[in-house]
Structure formats: C-alpha cells, structure tokens
C-alpha atoms as a PDB file:
ATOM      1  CA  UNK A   1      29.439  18.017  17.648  1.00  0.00           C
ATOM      2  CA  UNK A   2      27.787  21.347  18.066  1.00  0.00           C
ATOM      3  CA  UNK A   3      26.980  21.658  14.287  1.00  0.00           C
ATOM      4  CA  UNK A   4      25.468  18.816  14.492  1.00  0.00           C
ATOM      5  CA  UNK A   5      23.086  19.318  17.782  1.00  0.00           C
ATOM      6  CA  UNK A   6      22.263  22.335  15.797  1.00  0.00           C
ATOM      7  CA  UNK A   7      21.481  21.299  12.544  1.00  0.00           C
ATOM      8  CA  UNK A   8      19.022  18.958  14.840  1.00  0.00           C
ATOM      9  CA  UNK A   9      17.364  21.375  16.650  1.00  0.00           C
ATOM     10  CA  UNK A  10      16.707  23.538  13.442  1.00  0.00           C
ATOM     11  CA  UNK A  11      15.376  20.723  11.003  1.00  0.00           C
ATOM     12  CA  UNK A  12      11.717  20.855   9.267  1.00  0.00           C
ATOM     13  CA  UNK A  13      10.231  18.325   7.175  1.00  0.00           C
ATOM     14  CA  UNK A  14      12.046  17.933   3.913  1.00  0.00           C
ATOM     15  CA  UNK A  15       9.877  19.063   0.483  1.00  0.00           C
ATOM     16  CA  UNK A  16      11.491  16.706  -2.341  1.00  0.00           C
ATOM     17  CA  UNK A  17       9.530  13.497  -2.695  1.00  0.00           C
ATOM     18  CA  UNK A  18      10.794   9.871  -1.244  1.00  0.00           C
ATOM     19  CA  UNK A  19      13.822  11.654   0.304  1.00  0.00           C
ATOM     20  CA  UNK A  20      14.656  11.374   3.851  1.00  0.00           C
ATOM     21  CA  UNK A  21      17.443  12.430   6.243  1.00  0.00           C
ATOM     22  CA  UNK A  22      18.883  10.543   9.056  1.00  0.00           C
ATOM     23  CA  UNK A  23      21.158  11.496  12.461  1.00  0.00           C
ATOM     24  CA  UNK A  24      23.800   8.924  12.520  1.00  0.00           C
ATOM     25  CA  UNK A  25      24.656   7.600  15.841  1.00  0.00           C
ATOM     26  CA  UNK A  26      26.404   4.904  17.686  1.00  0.00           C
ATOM     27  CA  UNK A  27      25.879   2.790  20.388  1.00  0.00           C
ATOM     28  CA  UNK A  28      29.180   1.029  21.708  1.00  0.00           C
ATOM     29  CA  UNK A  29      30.770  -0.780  18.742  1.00  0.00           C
ATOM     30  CA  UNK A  30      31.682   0.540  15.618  1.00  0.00           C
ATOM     31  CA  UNK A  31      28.095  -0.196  13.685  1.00  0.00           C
ATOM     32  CA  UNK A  32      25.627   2.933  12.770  1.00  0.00           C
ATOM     33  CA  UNK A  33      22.127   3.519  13.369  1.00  0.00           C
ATOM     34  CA  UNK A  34      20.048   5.430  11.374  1.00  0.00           C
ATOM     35  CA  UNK A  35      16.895   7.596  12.942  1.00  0.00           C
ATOM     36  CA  UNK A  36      14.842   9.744  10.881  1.00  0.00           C
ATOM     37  CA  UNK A  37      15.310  13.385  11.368  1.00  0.00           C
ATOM     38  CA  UNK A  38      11.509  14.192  11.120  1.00  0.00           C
ATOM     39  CA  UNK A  39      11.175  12.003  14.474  1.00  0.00           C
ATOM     40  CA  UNK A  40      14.167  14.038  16.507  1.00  0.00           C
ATOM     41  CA  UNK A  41      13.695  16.680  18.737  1.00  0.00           C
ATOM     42  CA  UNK A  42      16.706  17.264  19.997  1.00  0.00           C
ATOM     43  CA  UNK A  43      20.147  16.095  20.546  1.00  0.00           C
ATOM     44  CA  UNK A  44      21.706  16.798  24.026  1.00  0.00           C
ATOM     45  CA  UNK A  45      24.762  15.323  26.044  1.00  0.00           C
ATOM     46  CA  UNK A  46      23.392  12.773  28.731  1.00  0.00           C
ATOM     47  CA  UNK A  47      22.085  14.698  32.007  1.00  0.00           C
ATOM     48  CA  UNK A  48      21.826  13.411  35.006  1.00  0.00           C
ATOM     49  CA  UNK A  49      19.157  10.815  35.432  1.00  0.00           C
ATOM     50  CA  UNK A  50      16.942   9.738  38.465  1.00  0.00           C
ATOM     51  CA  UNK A  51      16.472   5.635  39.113  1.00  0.00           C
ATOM     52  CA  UNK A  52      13.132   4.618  39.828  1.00  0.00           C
ATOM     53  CA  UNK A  53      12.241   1.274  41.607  1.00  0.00           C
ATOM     54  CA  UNK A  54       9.742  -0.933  38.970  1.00  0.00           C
ATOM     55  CA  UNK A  55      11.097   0.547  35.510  1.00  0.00           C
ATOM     56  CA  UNK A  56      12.021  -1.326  32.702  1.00  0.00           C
ATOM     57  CA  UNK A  57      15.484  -2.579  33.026  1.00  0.00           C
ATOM     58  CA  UNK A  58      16.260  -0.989  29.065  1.00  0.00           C
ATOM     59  CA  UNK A  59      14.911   2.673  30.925  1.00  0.00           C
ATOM     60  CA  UNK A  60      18.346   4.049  32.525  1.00  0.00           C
ATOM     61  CA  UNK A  61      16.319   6.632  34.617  1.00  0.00           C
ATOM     62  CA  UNK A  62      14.133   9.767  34.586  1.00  0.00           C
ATOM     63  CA  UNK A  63      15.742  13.488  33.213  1.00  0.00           C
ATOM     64  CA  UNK A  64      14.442  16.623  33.434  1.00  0.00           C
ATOM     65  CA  UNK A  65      14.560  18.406  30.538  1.00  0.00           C
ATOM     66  CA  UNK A  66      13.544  22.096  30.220  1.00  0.00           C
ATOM     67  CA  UNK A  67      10.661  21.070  32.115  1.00  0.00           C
ATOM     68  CA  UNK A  68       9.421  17.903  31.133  1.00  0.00           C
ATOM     69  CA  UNK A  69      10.281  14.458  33.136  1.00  0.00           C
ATOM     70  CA  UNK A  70      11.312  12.383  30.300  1.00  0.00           C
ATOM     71  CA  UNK A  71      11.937   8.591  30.375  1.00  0.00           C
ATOM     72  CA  UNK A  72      16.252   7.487  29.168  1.00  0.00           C
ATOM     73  CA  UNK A  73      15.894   4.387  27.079  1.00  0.00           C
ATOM     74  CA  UNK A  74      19.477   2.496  26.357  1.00  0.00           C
ATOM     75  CA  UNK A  75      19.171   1.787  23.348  1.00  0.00           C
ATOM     76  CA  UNK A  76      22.087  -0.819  22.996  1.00  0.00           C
ATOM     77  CA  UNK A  77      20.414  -2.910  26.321  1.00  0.00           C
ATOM     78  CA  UNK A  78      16.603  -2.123  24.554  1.00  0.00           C
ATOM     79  CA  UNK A  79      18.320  -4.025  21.362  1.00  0.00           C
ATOM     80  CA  UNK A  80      19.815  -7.131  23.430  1.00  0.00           C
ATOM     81  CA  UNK A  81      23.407  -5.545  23.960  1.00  0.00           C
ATOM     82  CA  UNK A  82      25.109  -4.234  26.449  1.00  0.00           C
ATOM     83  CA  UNK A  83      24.351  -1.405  29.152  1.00  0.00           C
ATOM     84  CA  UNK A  84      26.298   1.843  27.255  1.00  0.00           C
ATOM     85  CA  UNK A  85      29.013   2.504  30.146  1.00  0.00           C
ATOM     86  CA  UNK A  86      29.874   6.348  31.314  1.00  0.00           C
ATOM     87  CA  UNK A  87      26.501   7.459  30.219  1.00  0.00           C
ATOM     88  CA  UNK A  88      27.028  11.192  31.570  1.00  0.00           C
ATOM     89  CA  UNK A  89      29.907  11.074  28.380  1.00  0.00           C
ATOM     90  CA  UNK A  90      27.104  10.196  26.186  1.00  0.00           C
ATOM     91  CA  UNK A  91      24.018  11.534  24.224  1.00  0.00           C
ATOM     92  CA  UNK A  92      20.542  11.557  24.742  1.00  0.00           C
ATOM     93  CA  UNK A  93      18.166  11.636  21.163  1.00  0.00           C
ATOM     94  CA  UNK A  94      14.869  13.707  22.407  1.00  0.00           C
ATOM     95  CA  UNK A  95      12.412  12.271  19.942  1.00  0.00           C
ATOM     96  CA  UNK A  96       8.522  12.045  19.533  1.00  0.00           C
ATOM     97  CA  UNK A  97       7.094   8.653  18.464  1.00  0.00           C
ATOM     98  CA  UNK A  98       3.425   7.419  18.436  1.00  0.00           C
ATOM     99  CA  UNK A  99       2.085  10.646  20.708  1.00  0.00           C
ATOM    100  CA  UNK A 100       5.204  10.527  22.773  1.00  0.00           C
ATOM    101  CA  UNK A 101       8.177  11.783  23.920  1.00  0.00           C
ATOM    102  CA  UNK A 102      11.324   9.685  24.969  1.00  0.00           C
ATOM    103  CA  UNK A 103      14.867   9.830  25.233  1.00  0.00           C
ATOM    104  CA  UNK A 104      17.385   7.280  23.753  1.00  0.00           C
ATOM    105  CA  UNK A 105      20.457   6.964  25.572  1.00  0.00           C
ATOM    106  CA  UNK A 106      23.573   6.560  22.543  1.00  0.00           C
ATOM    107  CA  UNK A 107      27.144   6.313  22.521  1.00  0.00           C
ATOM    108  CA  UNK A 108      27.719   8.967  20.078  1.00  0.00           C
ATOM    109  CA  UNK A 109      26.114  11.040  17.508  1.00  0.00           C
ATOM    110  CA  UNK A 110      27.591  11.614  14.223  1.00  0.00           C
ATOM    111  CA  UNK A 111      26.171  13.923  11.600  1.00  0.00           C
ATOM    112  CA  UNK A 112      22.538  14.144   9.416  1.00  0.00           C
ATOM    113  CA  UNK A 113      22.576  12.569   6.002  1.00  0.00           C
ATOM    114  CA  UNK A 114      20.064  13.494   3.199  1.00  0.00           C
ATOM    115  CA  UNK A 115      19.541  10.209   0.853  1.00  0.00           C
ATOM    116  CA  UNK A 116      16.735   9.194  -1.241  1.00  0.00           C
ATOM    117  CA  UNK A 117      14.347   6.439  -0.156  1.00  0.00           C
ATOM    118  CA  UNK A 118      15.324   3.994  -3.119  1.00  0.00           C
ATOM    119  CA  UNK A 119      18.034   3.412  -1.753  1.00  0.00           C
ATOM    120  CA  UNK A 120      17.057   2.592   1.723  1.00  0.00           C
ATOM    121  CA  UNK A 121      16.315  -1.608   1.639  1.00  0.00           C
ATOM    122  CA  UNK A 122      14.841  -4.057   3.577  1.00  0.00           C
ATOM    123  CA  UNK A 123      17.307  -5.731   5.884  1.00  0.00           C
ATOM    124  CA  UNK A 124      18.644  -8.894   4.744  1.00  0.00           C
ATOM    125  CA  UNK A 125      18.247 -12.066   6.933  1.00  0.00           C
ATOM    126  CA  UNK A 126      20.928 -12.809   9.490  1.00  0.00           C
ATOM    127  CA  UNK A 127      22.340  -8.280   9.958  1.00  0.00           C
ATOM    128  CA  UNK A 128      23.190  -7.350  13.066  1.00  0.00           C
ATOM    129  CA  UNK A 129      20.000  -6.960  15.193  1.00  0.00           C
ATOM    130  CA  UNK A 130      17.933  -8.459  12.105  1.00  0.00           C
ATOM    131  CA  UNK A 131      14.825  -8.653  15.297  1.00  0.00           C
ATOM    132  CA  UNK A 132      15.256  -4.689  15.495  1.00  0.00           C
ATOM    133  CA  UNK A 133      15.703  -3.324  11.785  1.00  0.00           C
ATOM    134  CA  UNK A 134      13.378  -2.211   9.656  1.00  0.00           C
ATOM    135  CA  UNK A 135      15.737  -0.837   6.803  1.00  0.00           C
ATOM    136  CA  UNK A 136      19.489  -0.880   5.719  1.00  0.00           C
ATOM    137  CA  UNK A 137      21.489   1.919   3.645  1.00  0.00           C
ATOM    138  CA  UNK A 138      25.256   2.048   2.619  1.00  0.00           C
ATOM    139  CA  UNK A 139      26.736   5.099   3.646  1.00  0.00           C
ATOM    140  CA  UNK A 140      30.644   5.880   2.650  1.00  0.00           C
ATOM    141  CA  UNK A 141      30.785   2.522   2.524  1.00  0.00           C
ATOM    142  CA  UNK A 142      29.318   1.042   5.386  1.00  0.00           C
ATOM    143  CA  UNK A 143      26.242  -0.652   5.933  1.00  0.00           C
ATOM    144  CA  UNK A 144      23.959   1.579   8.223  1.00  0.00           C
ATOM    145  CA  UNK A 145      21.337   0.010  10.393  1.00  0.00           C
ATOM    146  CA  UNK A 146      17.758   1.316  11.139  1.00  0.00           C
ATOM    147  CA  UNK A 147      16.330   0.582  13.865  1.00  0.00           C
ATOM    148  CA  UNK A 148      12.364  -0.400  14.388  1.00  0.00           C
ATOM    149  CA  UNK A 149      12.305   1.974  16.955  1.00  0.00           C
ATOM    150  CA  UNK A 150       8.566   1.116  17.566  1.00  0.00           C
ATOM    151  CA  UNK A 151       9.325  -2.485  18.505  1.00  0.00           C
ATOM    152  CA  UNK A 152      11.617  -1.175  21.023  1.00  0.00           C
ATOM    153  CA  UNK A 153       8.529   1.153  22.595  1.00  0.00           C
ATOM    154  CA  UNK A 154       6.385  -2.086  22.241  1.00  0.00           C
ATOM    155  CA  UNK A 155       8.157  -4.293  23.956  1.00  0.00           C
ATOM    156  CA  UNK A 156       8.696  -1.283  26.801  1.00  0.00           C
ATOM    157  CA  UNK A 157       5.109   0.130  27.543  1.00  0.00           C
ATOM    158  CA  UNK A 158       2.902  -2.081  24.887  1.00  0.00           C
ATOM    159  CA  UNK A 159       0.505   0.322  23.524  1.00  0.00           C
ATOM    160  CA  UNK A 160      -3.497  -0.427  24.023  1.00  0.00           C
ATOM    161  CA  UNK A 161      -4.740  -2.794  20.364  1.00  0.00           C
ATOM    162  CA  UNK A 162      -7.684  -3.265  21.587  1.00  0.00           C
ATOM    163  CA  UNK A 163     -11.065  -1.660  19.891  1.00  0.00           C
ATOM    164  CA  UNK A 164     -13.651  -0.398  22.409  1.00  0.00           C
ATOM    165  CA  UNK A 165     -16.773  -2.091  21.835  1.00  0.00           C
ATOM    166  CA  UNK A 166     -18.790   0.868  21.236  1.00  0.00           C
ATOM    167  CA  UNK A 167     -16.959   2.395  18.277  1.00  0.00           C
ATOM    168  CA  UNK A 168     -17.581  -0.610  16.661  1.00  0.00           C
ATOM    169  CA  UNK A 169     -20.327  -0.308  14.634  1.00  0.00           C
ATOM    170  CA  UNK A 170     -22.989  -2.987  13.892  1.00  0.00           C
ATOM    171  CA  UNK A 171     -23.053  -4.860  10.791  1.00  0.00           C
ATOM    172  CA  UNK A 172     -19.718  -2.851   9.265  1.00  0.00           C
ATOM    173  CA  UNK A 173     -18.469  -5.808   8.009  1.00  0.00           C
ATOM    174  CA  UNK A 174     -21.531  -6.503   5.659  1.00  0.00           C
ATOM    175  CA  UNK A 175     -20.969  -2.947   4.305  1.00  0.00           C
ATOM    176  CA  UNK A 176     -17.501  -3.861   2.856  1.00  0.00           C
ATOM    177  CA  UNK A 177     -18.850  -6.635   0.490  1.00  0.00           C
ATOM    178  CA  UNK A 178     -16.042  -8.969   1.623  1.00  0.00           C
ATOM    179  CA  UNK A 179     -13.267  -6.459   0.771  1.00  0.00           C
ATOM    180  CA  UNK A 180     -10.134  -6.252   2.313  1.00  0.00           C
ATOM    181  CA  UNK A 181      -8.455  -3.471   3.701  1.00  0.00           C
ATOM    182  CA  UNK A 182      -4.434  -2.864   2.501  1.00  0.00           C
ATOM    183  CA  UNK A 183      -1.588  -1.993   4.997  1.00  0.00           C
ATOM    184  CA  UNK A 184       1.609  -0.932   3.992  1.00  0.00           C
ATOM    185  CA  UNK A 185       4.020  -1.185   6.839  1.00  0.00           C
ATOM    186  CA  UNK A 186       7.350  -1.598   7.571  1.00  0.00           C
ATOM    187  CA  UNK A 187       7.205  -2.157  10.906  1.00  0.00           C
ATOM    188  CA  UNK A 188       6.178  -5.233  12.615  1.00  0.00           C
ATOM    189  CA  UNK A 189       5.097  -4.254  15.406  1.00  0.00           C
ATOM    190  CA  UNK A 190       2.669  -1.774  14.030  1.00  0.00           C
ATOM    191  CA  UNK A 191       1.483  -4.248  10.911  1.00  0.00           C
ATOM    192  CA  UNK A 192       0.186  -6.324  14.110  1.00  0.00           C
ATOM    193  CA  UNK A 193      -1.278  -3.568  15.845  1.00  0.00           C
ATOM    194  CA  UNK A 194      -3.350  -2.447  12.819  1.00  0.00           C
ATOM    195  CA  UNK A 195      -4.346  -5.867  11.760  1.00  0.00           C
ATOM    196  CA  UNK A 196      -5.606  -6.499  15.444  1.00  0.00           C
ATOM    197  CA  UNK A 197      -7.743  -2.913  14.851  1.00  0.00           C
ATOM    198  CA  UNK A 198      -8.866  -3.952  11.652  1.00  0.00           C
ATOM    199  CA  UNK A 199      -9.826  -7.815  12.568  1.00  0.00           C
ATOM    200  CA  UNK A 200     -12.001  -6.368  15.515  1.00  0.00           C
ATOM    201  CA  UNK A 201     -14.096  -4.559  12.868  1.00  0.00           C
ATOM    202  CA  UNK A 202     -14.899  -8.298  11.075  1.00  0.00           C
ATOM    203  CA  UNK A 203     -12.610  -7.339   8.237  1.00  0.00           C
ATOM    204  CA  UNK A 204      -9.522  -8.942   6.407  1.00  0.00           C
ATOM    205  CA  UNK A 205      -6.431  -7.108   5.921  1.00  0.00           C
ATOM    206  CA  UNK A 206      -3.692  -7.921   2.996  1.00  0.00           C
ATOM    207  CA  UNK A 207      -0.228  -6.358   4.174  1.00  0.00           C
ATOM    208  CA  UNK A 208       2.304  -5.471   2.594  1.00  0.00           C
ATOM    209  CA  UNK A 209       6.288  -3.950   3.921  1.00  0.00           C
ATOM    210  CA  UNK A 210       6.913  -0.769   1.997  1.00  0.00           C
ATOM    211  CA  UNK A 211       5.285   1.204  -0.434  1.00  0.00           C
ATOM    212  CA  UNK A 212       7.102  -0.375  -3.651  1.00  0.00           C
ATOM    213  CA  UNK A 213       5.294  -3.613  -2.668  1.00  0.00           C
ATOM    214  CA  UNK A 214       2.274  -1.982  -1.911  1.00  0.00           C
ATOM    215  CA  UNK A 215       1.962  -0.277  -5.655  1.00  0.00           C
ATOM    216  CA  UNK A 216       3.335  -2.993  -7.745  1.00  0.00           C
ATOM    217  CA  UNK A 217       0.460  -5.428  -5.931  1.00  0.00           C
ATOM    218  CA  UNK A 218      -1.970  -2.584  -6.618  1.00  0.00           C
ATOM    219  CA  UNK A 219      -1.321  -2.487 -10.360  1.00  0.00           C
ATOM    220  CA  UNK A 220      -1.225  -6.392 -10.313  1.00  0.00           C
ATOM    221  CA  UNK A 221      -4.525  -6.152  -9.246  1.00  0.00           C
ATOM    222  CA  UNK A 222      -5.840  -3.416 -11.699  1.00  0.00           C
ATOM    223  CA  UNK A 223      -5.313  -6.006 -14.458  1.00  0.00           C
ATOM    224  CA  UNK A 224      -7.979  -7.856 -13.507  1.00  0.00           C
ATOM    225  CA  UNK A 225     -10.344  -5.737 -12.052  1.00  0.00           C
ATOM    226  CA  UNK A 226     -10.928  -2.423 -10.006  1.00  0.00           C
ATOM    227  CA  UNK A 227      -8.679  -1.913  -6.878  1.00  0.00           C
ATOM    228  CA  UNK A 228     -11.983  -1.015  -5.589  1.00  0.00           C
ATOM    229  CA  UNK A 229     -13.533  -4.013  -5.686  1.00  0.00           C
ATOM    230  CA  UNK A 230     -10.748  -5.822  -3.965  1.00  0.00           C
ATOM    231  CA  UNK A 231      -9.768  -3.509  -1.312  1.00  0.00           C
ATOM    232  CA  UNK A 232     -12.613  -1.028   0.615  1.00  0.00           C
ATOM    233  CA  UNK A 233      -9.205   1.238   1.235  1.00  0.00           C
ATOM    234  CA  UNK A 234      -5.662   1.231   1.909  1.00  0.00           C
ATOM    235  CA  UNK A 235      -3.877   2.792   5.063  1.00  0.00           C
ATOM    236  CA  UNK A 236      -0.154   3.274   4.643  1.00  0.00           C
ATOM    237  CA  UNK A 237       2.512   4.201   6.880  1.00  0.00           C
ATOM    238  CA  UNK A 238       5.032   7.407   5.593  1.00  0.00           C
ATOM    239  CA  UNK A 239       8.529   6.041   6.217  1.00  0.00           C
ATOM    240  CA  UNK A 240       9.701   2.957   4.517  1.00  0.00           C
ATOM    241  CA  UNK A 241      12.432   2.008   2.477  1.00  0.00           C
ATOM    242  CA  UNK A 242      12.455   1.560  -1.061  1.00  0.00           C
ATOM    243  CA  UNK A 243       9.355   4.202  -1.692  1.00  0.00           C
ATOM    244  CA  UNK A 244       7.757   6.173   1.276  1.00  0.00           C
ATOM    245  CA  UNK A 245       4.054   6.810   1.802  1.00  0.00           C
ATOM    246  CA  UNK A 246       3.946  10.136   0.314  1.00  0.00           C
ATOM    247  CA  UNK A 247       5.391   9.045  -3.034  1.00  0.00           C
ATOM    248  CA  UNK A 248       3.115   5.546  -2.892  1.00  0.00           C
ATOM    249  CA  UNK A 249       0.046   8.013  -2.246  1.00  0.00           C
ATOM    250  CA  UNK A 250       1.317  10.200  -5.344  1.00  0.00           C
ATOM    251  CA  UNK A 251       1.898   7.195  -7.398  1.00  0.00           C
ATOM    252  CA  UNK A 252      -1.728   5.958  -6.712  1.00  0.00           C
ATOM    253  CA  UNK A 253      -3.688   9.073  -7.139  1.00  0.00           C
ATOM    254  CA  UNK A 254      -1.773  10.160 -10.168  1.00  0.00           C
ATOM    255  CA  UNK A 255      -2.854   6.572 -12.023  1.00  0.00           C
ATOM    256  CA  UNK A 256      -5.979   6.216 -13.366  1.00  0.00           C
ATOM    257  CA  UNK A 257      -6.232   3.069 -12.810  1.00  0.00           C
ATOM    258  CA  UNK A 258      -5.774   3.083  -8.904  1.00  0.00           C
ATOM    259  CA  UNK A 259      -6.622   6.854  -8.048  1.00  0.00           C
ATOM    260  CA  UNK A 260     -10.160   5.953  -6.932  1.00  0.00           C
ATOM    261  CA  UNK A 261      -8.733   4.325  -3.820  1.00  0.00           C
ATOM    262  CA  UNK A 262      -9.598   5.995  -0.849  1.00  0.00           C
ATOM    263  CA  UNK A 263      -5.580   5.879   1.410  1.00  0.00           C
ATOM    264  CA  UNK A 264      -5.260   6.825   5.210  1.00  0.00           C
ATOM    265  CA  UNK A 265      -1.735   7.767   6.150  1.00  0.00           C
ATOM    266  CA  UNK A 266      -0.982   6.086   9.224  1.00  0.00           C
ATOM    267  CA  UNK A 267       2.329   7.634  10.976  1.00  0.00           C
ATOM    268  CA  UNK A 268       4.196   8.177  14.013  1.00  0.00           C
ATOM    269  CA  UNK A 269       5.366  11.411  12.847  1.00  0.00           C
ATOM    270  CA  UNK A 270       2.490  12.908  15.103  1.00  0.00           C
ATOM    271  CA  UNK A 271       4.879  16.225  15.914  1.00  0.00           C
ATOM    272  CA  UNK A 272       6.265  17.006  12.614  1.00  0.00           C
ATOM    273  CA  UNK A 273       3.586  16.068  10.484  1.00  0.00           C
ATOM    274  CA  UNK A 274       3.062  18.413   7.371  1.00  0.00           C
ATOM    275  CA  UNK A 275      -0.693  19.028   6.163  1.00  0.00           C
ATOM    276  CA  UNK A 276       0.987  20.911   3.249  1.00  0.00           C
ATOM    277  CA  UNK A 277       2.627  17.790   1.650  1.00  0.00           C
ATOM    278  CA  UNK A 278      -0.544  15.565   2.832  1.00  0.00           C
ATOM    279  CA  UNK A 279      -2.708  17.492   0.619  1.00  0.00           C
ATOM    280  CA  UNK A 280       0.329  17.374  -1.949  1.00  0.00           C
ATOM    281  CA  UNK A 281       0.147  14.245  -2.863  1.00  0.00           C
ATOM    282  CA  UNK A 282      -3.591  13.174  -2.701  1.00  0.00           C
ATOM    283  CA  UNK A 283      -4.049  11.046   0.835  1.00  0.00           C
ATOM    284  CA  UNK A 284      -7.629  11.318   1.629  1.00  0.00           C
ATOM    285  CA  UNK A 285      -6.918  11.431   5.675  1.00  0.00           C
ATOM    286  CA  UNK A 286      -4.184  10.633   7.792  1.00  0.00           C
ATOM    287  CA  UNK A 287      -4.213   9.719  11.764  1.00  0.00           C
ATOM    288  CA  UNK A 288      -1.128   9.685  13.983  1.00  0.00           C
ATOM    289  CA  UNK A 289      -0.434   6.423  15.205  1.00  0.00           C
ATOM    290  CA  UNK A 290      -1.311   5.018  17.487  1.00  0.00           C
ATOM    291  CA  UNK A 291      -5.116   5.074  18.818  1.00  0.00           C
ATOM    292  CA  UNK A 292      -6.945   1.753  17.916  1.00  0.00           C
ATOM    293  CA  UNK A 293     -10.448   3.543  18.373  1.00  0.00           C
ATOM    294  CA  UNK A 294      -9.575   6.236  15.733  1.00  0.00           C
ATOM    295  CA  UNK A 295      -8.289   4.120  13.269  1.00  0.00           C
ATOM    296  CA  UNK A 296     -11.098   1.620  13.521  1.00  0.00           C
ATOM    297  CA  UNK A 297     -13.170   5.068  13.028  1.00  0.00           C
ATOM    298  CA  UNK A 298     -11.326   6.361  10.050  1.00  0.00           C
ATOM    299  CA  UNK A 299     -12.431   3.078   8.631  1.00  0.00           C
ATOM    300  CA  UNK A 300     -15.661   2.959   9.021  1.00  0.00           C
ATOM    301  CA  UNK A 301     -16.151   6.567   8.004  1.00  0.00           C
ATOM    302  CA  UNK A 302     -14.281   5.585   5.110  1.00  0.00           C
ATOM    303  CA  UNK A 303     -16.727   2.444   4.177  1.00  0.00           C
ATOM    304  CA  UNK A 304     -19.916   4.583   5.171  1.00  0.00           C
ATOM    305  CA  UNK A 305     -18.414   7.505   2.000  1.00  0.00           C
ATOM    306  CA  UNK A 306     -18.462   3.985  -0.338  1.00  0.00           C
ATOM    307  CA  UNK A 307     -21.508   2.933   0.744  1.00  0.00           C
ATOM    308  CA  UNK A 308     -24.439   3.484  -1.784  1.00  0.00           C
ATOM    309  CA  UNK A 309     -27.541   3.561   0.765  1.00  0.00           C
END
C-alpha cells in the first residue's frame, strides 16, 4: 500500500497523447472504480473525522488535513449503496474537482494503471451504478467502473448555472448568425450545466459524449459545408473515453478541413492543468470548470474575434 500512496503523491500529468492513468479502488464489494490520476492529490488512511449537524447524509464528517478542513464524502452511500463500515480501516482519496478540494471515503485502494483512452468506453445500459458512470475499461479481466464523480458533487453542493445578467451582452445572439455552439462532454451533469450557460446567451448548443463523436460529426459536417458556418465554436471537456480532448483538439487543428474552428477546453482538472500540452495541441483557450459567468465570457469573446464589424 505504501508504493502505491507514493506513486500518488508523486504523479504529474502524463505527455503521450489520449493516454490516461487511473488509482484503482474499492468500495465494499468486489467491483473497481476507476479515478483519474490527474484529479488525485493524495491518498491517505481515513483520519478521524468531526460530525456536523445539517451535512449531507453521503458527507461522513469534517478532517483536518495538514491544515485544511476538508469535507469526507462516502462514496459507496454518495452512489446509492451502503455506508462503508470501520471507516478509520479505510482510505480517504484527496482530490481537486471543479475549483475544489474533497475527500472520498473508499474501502480500499489498489494500484495506478496507465491505459490508452481507446480503450476506455461508454458504459453499457443496465452496469452496476449505470446513473453514476461515465466510462468502463477491462482490466486483467474485469470490468472497471468510472465513476461521474461530478454528478456525485452535483447532487451534494449543486454548483451556481446561472449567468449574471450583466455579463450577458446585448444582441450576442444576432452576432452568431444562428450558429450553434458544440459541447463534447461526457458527463451529464456538466453537458447540463453548459447548455444552461450557453441557452442564457440566446444560443443553441449540439452535444455530443466524447471526443470520437465529437470529430466524426465534425467531418460529417465538413462534407457539406464549413464547420464554421454551422458551429460559432466548440468547447470540449479533456477526459472522455474513447478519444480525450487533447487528441480531439489535435485531430481538429491538424485537418484542414476543421482547423479553423475556434475550441475552448472546458475541464475540471483546474490543479493539474498543463499549459504546455494546451498549447501542444492547438486549443485556442481553456477555462476550469466550473464558473457560468466565465464561460458565457469565453464565448462571447470568442464570437466578438469572428465577428467582421
């Protein structure tokens, strides 16, 4: 176990293209999670942890962790199991999602895989906690869950959707020519919260799960006519199975065809996130997710680059 709390604690973002790696973990049963590596912080064995009246009933408590009070979500009760028993036998993932930090209370952690993202699939209908996947991989084996770990956040402290009315700007939606705007997204939970961004600006949004779906629809397209003049710009997420947003963005740029799309990545890798490989592989801007006021900004500074006045 100590390798493997170290190997944690000494990750950095990987440089090969559409590869990720995943900590394996447990929650009670036999099953294994997935959670991407770029996302953990640290691994540690379950401190002791504080109750406080009016939390969630998935948040086990309060720790404090070389300094910082840190909210314990079960992750087996957050998912619609059971309450993990003998919690001070278990481990506690540190990670940093959507500007913030959390723990997630697990039965055990196993090791860190490195596997490529073609190989990572949409769940099929009817797995395990089909409500709380976004992907499936096959690991020695075994099918290997991964969890939408921003659904879980959601439906704990739902984050603000709502555009301020003063960062909307008048008559943006006459500037886009009745364009749309494309999301790729594997997530659910954060397709919704960028289409309610997006709507509040008067503009339609065509989404899409992963980046494989996002690029063959993009090429579809180019057939007929210029991306451009369907879509005003395309804002992509980086992790998703079957082809990540780094290799979509790559893909895009690198075809003639497409490469004069303008693409925002859109990720919840806030702490992690590599400028380096941005600038690799062509994305115009990316935001961390998830601030409805600067992505309805990015957009609009976006449409204002297009416009021709």
């Amino acid at each position: 176990m100590a390798g493997v709390l170290d190997s944690v604690n000494k990750r950095t973002q990987l440089v090969g293209e559409n590869r990720l790696e995943l900590l394996l973990f447990k929650l009670g049963g036999i099953q294994r999670y997935g959670i991407n590596v770029f996302k953990v912080k640290e691994v540690l064995q379950c401190p002791p942890l504080t109750a406080l009246p009016k939390l969630h009933p998935s948040i086990r408590g309060i720790a404090n962790i070389r300094g910082q009070t840190i909210s314990v979500i079960d992750m087996n009760l957050a998912t619609g199991g059971r309450a993990i028993d003998n919690i001070e036998e278990r481990f506690i993932i540190i990670t940093e999602y959507n500007r913030s930090v959390q723990g997630f209370l697990v039965g055990s952690v196993e090791r860190i895989i490195n596997i490529n993202w073609e190989d990572v699939l949409p769940p099929p209908n009817g797995v395990g906690r089909s409500n709380y996947l976004t992907a499936v991989t096959n690991i020695d084996g075994s099918l290997v869950e991964i969890l939408d770990v921003e659904k879980v956040l959601d439906e704990i402290a739902p984050v603000n959707t709502e555009v301020a009315a003063d960062v909307i700007e008048e008559g943006i939606k006459e500037r886009v020519a009745n364009k749309k705007i494309l999301v790729a997204d594997d997530s659910s939970v954060a397709r919704k919260q960028i289409q309610r961004a997006i709507t509040a600006l008067g503009i339609e949004c065509e989404m899409v799960k992963d980046g494989k779906e996002a690029l063959d629809l993009l090429k579809e397209v180019s057939k007929t006519q210029p991306v451009t003049e369907r879509y005003a710009l395309m804002i992509s997420d980086v992790e998703m199975p079957e082809m990540d947003g780094y290799t979509l963005t790559s893909e895009v740029k690198s075809n003639p065809d497409l490469a004069a799309l303008h693409i925002i990545l859109h990720t919840s890798l806030s702490g992690v996130f590599n400028q380096a490989m941005v600038e690799k592989v062509g994305a115009d801007d990316f935001i961390a997710k998830f601030n409805p006021d600067e992505l309805a900004a990015a957009v609009q500074k976006v449409i204002h680059l297009d416009d021709p006045k």
